[in-house]
C-alpha atoms as a PDB file:
ATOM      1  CA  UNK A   1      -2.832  14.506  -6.904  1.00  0.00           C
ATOM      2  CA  UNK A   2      -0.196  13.773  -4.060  1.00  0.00           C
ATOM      3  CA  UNK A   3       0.714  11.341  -1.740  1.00  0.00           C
ATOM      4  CA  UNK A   4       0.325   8.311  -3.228  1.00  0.00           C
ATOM      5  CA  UNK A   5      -0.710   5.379  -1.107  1.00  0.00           C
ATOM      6  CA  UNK A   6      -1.268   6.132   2.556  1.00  0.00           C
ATOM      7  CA  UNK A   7      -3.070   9.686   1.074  1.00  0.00           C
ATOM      8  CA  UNK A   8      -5.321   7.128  -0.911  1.00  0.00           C
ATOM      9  CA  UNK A   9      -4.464   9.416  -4.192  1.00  0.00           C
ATOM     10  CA  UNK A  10      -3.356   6.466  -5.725  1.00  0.00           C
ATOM     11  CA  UNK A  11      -7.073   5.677  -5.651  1.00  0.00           C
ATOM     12  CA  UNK A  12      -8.903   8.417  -5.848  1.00  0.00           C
ATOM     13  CA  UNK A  13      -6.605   8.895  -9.229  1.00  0.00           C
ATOM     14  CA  UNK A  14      -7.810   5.901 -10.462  1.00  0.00           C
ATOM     15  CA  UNK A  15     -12.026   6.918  -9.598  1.00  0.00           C
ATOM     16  CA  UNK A  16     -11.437   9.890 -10.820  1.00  0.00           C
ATOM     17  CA  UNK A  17     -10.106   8.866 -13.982  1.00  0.00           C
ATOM     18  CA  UNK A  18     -12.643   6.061 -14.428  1.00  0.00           C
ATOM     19  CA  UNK A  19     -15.382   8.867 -13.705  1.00  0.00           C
ATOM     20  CA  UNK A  20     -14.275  11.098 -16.915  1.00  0.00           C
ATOM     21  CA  UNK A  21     -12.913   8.587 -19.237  1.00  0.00           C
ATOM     22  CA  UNK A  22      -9.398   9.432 -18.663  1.00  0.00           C
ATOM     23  CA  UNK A  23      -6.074   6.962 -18.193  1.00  0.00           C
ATOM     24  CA  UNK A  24      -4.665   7.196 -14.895  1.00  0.00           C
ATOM     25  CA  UNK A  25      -0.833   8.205 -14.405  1.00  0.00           C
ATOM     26  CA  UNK A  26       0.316   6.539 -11.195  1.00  0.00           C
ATOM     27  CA  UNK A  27       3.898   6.678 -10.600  1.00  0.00           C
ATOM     28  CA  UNK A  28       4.610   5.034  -7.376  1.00  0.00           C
ATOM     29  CA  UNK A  29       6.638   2.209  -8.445  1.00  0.00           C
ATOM     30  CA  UNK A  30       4.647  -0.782  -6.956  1.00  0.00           C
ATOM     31  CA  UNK A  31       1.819   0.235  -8.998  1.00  0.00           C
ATOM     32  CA  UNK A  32       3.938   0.443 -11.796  1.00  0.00           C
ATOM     33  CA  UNK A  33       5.058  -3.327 -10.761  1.00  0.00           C
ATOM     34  CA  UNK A  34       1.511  -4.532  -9.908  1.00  0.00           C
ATOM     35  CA  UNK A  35       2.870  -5.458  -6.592  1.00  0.00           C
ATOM     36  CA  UNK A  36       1.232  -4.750  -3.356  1.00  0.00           C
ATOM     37  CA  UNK A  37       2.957  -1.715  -0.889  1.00  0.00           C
ATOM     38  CA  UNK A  38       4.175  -2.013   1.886  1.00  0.00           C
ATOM     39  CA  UNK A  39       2.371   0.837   3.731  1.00  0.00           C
ATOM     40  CA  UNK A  40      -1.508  -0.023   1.924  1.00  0.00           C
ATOM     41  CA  UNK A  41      -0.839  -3.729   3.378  1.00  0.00           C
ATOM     42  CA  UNK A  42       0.003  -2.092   6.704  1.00  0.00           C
ATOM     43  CA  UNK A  43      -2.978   0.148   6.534  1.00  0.00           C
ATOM     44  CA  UNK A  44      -5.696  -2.247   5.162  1.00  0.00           C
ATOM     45  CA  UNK A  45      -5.120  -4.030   8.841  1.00  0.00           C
ATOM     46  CA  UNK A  46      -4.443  -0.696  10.936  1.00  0.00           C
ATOM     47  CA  UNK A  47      -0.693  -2.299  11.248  1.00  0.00           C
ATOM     48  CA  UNK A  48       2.591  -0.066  12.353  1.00  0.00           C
ATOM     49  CA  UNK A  49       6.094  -0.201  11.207  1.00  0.00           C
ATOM     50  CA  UNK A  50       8.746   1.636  12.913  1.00  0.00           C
ATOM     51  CA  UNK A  51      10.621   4.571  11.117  1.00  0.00           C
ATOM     52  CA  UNK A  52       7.556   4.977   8.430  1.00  0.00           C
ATOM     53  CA  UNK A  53       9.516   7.021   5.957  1.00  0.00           C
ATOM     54  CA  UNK A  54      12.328   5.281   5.364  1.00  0.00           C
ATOM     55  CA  UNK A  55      11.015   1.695   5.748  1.00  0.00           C
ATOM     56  CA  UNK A  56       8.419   2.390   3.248  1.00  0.00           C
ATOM     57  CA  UNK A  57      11.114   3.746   0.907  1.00  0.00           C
ATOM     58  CA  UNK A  58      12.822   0.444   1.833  1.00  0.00           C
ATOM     59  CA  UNK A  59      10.480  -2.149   1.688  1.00  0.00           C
ATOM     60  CA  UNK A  60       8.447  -1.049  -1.272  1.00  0.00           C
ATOM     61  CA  UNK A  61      11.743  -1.073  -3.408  1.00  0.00           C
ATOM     62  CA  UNK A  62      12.329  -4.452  -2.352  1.00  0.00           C
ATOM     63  CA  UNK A  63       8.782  -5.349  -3.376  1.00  0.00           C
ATOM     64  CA  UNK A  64       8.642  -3.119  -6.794  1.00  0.00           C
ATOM     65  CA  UNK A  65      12.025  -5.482  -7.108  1.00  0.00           C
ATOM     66  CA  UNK A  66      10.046  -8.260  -7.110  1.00  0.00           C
ATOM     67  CA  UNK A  67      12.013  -9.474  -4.160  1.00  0.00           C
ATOM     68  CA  UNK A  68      10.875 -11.167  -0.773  1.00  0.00           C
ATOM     69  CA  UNK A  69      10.157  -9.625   1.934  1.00  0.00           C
ATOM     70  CA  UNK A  70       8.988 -11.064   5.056  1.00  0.00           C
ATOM     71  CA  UNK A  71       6.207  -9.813   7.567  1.00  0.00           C
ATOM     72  CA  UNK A  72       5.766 -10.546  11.438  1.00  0.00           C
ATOM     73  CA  UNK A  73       2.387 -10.616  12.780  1.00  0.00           C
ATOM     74  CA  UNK A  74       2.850 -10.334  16.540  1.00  0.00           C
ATOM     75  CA  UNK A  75       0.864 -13.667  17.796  1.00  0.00           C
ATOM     76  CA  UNK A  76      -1.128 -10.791  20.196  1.00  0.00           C
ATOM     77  CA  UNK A  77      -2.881  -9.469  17.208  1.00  0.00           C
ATOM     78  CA  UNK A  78      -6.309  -9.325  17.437  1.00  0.00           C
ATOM     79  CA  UNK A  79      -8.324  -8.147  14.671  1.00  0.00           C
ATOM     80  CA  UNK A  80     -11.234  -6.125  15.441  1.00  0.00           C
ATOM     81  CA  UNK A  81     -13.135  -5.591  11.645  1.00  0.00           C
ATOM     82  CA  UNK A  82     -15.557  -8.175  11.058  1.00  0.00           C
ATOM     83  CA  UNK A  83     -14.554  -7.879   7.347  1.00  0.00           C
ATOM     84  CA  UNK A  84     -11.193  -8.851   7.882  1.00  0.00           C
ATOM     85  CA  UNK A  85     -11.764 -12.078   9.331  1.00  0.00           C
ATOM     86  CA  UNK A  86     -11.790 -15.365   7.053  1.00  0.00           C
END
């Protein structure tokens, strides 16, 4: 499968796999890290980033780096999913 993350094959390799006994081969290099992505943290709260591509590219090396990276949450944020909220 292709396109990793923001696709969701990154998961649906992983139910797949779990659904015929088979090991998963993920790539991306987060997962390989265990670290979270840039883009699924962006979509798990419908967030935006400018200049997707090569932010992602950016950002996610930092991460697979194990290196900080900081995030901005504009004080005007409102979230709107019920499941979201703590």
């Amino acid at each position: 499968m292709l396109s990793g993350h923001v696709g969701r094959a990154n998961e649906y390799t992983r139910d797949l796999a779990e659904l015929i006994g088979a090991d998963p081969v993920i790539t991306t290099a987060t997962d390989t890290e265990n670290v979270a992505a840039i883009d699924t943290l962006s979509q798990s709260v419908n967030g935006w980033y400018p200049d997707f591509k090569a932010n992602t590219k950016l950002y996610n090396g930092l991460l697979a780096d194990h290196k900080p990276v900081g995030i901005y949450v504009d004080p005007d944020l409102r979230i709107l999913n019920s499941t979201l909220k703590g």
